[in-house]
C-alpha atoms as a PDB file:
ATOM      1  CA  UNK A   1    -142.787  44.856  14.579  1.00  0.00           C
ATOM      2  CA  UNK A   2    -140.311  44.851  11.752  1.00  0.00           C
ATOM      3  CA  UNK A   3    -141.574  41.661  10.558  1.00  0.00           C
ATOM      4  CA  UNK A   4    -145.200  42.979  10.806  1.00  0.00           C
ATOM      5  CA  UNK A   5    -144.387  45.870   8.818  1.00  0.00           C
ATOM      6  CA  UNK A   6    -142.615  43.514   6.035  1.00  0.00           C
ATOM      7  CA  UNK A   7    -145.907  40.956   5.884  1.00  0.00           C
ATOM      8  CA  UNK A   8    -143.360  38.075   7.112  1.00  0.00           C
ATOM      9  CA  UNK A   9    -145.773  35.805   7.960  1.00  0.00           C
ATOM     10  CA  UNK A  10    -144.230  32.327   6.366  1.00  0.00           C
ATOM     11  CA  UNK A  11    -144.265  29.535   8.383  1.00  0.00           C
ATOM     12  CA  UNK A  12    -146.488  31.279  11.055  1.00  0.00           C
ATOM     13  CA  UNK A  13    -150.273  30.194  12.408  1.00  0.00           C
ATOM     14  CA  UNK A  14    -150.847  32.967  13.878  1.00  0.00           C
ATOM     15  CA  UNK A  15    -149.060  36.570  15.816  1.00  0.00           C
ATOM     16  CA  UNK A  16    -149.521  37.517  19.009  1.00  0.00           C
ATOM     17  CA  UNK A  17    -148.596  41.287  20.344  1.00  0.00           C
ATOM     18  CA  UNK A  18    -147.612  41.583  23.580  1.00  0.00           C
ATOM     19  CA  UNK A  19    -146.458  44.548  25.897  1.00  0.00           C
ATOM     20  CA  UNK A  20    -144.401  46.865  25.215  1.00  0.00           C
ATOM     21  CA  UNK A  21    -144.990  46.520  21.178  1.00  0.00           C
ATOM     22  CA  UNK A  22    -149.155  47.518  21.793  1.00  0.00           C
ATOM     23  CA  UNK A  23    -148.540  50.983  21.429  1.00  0.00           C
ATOM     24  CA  UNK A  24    -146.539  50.438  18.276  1.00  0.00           C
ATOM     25  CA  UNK A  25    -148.366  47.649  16.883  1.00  0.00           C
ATOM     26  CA  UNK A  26    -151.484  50.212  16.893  1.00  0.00           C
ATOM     27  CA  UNK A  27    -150.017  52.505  14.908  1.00  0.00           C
ATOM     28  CA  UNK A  28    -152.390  53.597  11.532  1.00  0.00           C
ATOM     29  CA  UNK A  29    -149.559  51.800   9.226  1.00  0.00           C
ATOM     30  CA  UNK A  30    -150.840  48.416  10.693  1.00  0.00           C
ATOM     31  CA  UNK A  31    -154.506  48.363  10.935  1.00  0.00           C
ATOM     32  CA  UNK A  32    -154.340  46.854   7.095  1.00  0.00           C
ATOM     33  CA  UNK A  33    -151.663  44.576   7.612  1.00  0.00           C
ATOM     34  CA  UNK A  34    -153.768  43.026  10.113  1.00  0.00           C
ATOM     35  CA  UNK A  35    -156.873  43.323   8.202  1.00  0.00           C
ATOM     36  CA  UNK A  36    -155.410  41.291   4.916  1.00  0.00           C
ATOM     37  CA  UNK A  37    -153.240  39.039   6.814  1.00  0.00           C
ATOM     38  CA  UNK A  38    -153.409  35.899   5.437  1.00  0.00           C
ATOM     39  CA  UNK A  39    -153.303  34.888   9.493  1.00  0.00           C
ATOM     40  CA  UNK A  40    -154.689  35.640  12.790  1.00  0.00           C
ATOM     41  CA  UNK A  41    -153.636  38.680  14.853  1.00  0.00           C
ATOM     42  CA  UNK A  42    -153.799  38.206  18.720  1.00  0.00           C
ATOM     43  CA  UNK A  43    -152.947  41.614  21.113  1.00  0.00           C
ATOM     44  CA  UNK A  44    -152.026  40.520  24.736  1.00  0.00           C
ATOM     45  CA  UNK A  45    -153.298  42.009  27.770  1.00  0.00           C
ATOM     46  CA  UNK A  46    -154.259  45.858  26.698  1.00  0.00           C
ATOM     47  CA  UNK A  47    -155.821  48.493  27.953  1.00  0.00           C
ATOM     48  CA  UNK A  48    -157.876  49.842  25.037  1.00  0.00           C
ATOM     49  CA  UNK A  49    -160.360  48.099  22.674  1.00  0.00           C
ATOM     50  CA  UNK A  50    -159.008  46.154  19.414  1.00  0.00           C
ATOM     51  CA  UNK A  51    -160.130  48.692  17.058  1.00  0.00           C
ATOM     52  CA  UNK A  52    -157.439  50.614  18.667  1.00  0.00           C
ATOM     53  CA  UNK A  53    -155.183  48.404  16.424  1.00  0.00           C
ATOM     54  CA  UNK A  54    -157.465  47.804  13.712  1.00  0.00           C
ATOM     55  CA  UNK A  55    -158.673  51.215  12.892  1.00  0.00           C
ATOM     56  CA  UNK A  56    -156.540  53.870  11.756  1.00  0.00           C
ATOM     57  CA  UNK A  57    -158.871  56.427  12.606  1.00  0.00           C
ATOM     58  CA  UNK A  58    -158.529  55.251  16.883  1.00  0.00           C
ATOM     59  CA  UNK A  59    -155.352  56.311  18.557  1.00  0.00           C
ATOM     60  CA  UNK A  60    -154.105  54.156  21.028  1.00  0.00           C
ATOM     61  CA  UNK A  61    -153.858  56.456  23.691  1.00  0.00           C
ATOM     62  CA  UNK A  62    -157.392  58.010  23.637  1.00  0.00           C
ATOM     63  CA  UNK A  63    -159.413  54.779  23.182  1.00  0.00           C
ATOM     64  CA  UNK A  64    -162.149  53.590  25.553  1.00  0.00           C
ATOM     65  CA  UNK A  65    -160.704  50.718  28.127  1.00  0.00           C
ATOM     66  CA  UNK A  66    -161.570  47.070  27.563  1.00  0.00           C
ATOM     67  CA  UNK A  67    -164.248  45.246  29.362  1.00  0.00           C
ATOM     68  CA  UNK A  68    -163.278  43.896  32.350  1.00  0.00           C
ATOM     69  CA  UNK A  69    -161.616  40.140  31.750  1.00  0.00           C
ATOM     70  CA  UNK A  70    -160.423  40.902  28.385  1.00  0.00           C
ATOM     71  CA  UNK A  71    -157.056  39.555  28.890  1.00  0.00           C
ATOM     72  CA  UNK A  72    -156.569  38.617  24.607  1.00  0.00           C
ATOM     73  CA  UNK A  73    -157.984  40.080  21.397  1.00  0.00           C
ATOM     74  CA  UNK A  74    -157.957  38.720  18.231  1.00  0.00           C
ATOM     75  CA  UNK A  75    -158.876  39.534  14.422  1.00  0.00           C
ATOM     76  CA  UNK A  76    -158.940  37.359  11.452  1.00  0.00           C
ATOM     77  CA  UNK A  77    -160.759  37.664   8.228  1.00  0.00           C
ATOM     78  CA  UNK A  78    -163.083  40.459   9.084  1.00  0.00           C
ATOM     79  CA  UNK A  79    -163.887  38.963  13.012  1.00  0.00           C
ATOM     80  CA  UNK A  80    -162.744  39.760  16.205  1.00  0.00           C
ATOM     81  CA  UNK A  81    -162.282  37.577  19.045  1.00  0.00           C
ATOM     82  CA  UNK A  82    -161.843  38.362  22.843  1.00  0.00           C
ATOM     83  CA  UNK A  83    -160.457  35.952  25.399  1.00  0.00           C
ATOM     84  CA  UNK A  84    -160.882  36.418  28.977  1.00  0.00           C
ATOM     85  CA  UNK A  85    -159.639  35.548  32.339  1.00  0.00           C
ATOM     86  CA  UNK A  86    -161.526  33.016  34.781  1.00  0.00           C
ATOM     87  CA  UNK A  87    -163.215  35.012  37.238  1.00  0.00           C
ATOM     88  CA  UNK A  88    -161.676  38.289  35.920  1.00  0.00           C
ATOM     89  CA  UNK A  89    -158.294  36.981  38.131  1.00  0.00           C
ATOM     90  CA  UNK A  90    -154.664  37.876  36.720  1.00  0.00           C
ATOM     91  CA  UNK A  91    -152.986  34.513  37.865  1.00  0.00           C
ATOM     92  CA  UNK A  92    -150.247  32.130  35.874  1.00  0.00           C
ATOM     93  CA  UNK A  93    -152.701  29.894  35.916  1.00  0.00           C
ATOM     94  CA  UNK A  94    -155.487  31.922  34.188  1.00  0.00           C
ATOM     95  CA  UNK A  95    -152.963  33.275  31.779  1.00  0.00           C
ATOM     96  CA  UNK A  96    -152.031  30.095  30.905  1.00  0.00           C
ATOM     97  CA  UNK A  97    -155.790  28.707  30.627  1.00  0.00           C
ATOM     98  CA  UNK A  98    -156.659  31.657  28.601  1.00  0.00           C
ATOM     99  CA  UNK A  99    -153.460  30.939  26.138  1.00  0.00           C
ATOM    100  CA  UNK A 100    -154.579  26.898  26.242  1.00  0.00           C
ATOM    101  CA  UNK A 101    -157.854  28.519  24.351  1.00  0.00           C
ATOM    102  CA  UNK A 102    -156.232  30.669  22.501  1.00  0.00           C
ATOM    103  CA  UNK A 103    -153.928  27.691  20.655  1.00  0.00           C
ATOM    104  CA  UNK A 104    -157.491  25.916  20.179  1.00  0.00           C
ATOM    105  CA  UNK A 105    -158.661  29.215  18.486  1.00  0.00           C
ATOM    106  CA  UNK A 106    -155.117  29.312  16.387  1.00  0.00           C
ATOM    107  CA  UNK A 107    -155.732  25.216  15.322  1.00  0.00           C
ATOM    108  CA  UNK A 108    -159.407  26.309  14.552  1.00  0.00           C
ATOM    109  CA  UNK A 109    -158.680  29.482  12.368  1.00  0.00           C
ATOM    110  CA  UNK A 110    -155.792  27.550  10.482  1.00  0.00           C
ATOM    111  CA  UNK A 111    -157.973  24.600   9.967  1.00  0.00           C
ATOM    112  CA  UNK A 112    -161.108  26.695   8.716  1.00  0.00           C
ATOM    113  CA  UNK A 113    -159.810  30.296   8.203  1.00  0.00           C
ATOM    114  CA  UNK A 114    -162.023  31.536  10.350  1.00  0.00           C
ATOM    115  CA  UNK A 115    -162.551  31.711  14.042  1.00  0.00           C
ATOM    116  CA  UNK A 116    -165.444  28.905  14.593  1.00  0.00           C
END
């Protein structure tokens, strides 16, 4: 998250957040980081809703759940994105379908700065 904090985004398409750095990376400090990034913001596989992470007003902890199949979350220049599993199954291979998307999304968002 150090990089995060310092904006340290050269050279990247995109950041994903994965487990055990969600709690952190939804810390108040970083909901406008993520907000001005100049590049999209994916959160693997949490519990609680993106605006955990992109409101500074939401804690973490206290946050309603995510809808079932929500496996990754994404924000980019004022939209959010949600990816889910196939058939709401937690398998390598719909992790790895869900991340084949999610590279499609990254090409897409570099290529238009947005997600469509």
């Amino acid at each position: 998250m150090d990089n995060v904090r310092a904006e340290e985004f050269e050279g990247l398409d995109a950041v994903v957040i994965m487990e055990p750095a969600l709690p952190e990376a939804a810390k108040p400090e970083f909901a406008a980081v993520y907000e001005d990034s100049p590049i999209p913001f994916f959160f693997a596989d949490s519990e609680t809703i993106i605006y955990a992470f992109l409101d500074e007003q939401v804690d973490y902890g206290e946050t309603l759940e995510t809808e079932p199949g929500e496996y990754l979350m994404g924000a980019f220049n004022g939209t959010t994105i949600s990816l889910g599993l196939y058939n709401d199954i937690k398998s390598k291979e719909t992790i790895a379908s869900a991340y084949n998307r999610l590279f499609k999304i990254i090409e897409t968002a570099k290529e238009t700065g947005n997600f469509k």
